[in-house]
C-alpha atoms as a PDB file:
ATOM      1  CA  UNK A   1      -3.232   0.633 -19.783  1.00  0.00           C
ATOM      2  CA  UNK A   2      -1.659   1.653 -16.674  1.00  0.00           C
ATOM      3  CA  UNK A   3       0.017  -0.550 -14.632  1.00  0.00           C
ATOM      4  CA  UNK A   4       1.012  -0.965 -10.727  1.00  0.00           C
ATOM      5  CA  UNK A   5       2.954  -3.689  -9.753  1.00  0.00           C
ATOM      6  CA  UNK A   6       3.110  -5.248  -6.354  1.00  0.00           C
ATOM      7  CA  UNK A   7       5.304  -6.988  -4.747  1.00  0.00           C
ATOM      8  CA  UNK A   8       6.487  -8.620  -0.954  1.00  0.00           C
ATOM      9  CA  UNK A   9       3.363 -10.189   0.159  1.00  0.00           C
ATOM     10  CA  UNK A  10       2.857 -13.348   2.290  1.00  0.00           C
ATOM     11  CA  UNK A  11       2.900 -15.334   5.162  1.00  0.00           C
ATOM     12  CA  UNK A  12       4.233 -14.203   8.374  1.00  0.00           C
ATOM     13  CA  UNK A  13       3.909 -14.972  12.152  1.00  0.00           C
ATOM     14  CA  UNK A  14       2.092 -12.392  14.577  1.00  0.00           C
ATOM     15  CA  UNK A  15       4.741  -9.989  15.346  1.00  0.00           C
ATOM     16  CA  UNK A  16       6.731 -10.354  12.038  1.00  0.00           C
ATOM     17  CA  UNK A  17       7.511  -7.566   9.716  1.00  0.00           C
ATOM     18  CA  UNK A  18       7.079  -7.419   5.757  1.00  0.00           C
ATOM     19  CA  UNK A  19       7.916  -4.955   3.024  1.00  0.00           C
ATOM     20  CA  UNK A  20       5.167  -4.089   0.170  1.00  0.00           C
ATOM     21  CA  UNK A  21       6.218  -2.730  -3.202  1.00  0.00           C
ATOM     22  CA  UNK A  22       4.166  -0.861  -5.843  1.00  0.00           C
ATOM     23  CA  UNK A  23       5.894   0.094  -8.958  1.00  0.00           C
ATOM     24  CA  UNK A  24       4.226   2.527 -11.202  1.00  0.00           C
ATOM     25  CA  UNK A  25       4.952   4.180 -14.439  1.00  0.00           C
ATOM     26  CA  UNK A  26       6.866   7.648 -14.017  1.00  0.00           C
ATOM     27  CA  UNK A  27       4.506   9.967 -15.437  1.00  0.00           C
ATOM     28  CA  UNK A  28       1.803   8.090 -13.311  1.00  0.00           C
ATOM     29  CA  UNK A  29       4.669   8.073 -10.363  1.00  0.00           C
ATOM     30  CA  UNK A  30       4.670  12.192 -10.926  1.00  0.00           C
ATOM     31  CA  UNK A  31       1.460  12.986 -10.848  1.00  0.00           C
ATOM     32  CA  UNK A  32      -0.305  10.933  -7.948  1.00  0.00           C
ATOM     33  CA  UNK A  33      -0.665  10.483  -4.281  1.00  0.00           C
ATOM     34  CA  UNK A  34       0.166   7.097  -4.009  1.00  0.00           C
ATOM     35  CA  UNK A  35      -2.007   4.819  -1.101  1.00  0.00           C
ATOM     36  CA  UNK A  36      -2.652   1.077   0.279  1.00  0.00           C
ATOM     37  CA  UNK A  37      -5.677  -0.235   0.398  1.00  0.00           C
ATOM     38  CA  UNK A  38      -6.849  -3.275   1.872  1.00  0.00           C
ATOM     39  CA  UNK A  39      -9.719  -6.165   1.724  1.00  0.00           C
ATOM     40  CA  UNK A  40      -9.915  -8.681   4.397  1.00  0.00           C
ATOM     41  CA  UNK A  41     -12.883 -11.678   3.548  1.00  0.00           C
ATOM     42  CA  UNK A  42     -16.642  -9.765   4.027  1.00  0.00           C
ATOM     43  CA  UNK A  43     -15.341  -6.381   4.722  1.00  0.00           C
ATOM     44  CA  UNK A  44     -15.155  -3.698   2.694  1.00  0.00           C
ATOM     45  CA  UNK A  45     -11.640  -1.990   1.075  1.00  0.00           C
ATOM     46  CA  UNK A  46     -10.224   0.194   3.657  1.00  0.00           C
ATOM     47  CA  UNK A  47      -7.882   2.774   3.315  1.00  0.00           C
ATOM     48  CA  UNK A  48      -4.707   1.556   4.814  1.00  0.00           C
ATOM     49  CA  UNK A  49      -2.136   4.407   4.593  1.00  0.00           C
ATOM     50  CA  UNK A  50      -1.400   7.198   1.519  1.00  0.00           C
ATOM     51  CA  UNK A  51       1.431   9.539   0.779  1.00  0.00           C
ATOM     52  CA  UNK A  52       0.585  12.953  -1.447  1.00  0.00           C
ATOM     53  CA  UNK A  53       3.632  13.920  -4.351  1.00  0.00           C
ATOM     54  CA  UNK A  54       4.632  16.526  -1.632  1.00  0.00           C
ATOM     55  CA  UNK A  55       5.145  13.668   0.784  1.00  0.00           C
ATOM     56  CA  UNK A  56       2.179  14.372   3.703  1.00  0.00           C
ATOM     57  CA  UNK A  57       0.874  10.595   5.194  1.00  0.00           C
ATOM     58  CA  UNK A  58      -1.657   9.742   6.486  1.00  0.00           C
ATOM     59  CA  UNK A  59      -3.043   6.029   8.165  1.00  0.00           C
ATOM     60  CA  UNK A  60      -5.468   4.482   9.035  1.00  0.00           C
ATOM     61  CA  UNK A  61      -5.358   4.603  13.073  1.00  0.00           C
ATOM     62  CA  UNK A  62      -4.950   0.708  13.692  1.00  0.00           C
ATOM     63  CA  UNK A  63      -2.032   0.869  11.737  1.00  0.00           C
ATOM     64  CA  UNK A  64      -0.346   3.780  13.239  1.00  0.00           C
ATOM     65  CA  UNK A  65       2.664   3.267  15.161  1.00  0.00           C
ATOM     66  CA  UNK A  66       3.196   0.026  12.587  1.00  0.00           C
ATOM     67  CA  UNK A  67       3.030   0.254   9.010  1.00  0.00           C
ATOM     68  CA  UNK A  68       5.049   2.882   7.466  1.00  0.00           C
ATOM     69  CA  UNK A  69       4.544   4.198   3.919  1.00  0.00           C
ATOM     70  CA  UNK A  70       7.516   6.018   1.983  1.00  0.00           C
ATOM     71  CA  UNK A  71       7.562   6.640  -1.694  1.00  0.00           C
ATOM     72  CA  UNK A  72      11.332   6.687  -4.259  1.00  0.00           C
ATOM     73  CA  UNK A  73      10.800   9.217  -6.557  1.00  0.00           C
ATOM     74  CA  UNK A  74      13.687   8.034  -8.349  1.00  0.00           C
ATOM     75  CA  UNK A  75      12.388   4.198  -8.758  1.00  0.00           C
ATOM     76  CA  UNK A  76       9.092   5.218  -9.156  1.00  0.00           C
ATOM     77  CA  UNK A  77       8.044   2.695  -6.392  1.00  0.00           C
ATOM     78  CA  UNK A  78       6.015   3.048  -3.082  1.00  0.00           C
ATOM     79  CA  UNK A  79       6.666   1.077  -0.363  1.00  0.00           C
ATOM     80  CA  UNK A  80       4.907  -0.182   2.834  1.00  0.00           C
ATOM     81  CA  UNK A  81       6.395  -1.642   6.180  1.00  0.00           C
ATOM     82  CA  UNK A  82       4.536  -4.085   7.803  1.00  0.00           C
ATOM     83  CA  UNK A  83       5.751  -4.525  11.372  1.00  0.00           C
ATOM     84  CA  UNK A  84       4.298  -5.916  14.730  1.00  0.00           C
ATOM     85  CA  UNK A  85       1.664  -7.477  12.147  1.00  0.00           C
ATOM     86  CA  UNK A  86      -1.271  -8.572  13.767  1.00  0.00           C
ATOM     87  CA  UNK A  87      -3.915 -11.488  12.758  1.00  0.00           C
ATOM     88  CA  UNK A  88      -6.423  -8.738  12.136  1.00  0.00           C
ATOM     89  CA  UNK A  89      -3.670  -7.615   8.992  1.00  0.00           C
ATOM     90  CA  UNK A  90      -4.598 -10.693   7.433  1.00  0.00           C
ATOM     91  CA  UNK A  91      -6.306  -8.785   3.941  1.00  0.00           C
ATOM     92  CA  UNK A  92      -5.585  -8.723   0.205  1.00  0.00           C
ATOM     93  CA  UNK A  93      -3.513  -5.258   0.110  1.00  0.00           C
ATOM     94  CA  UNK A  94      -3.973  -2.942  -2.861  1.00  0.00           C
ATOM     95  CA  UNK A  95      -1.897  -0.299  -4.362  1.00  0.00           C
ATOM     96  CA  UNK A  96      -3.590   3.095  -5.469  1.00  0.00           C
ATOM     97  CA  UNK A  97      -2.932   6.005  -7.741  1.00  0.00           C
ATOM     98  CA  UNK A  98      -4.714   8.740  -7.508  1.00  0.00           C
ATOM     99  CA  UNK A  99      -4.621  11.771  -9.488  1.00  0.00           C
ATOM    100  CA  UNK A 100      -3.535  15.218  -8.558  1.00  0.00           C
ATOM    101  CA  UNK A 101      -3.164  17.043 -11.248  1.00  0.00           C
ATOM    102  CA  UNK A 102      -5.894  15.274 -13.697  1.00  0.00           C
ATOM    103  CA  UNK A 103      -8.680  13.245 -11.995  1.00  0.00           C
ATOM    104  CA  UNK A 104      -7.754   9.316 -12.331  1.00  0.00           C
ATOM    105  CA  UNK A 105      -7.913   6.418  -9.499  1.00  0.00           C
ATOM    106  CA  UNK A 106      -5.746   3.282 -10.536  1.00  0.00           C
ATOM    107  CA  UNK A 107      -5.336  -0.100  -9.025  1.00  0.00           C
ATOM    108  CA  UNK A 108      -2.937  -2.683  -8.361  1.00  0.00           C
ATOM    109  CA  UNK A 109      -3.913  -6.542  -8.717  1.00  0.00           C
ATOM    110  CA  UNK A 110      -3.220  -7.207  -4.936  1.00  0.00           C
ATOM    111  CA  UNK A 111      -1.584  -8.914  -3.265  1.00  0.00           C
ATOM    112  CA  UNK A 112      -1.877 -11.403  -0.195  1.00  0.00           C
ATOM    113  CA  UNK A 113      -0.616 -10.600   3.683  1.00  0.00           C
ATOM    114  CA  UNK A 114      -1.339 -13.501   5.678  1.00  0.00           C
ATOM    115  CA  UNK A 115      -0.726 -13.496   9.415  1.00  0.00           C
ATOM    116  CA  UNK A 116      -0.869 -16.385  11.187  1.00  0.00           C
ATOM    117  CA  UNK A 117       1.062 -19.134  13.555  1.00  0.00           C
END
């Protein structure tokens, strides 16, 4: 069973900054574009930011100029940056592999932002 696992969620003030981690599996790692998703209560999953294996990004636009998304080949690990977080961040965040050589779509368990005063 493949595995990501997150890490660096939490609770924050508006304005505050946090890091998200997704560690993955190397062969997994190697062969994916690697994304952030998240769920805030009665919406639906949004696409938050994603990074190819060849390293284009793209984000979601209310996130632009905020959140950046890098991947370590060598740790196998993708990595968000949460800053100037917002109320309207507040959302379960989810880390995706998706396939680019063989069709596959895996997910993390989540994990909580909170923003709030």
């Amino acid at each position: 069973q493949v595995q990501l696992v997150e890490s660096g969620g939490g609770l924050v003030q508006p304005g505050g900054s946090l890091r998200l981690s997704c560690a993955a599996s190397r062969i997994i790692f190697s062969m994916s574009a690697m994304g952030w998703y998240r769920q805030a209560p009665g919406k639906q999953r949004e696409l938050v930011a994603v990074i190819s294996k060849g390293g284009s990004i793209n984000y979601v636009d209310s996130v632009k100029g905020r959140f950046t998304i890098s991947r370590d080949n060598a740790k196998n690990t993708v990595y968000l940056q949460l800053n100037s977080l917002k109320p309207e961040d507040t959302a379960v965040y989810y880390c995706n592999a998706r396939g680019e050589v063989v069709s596959y779509n895996y997910w993390g368990q989540g994990t909580q932002v909170t923003v709030s005063s």
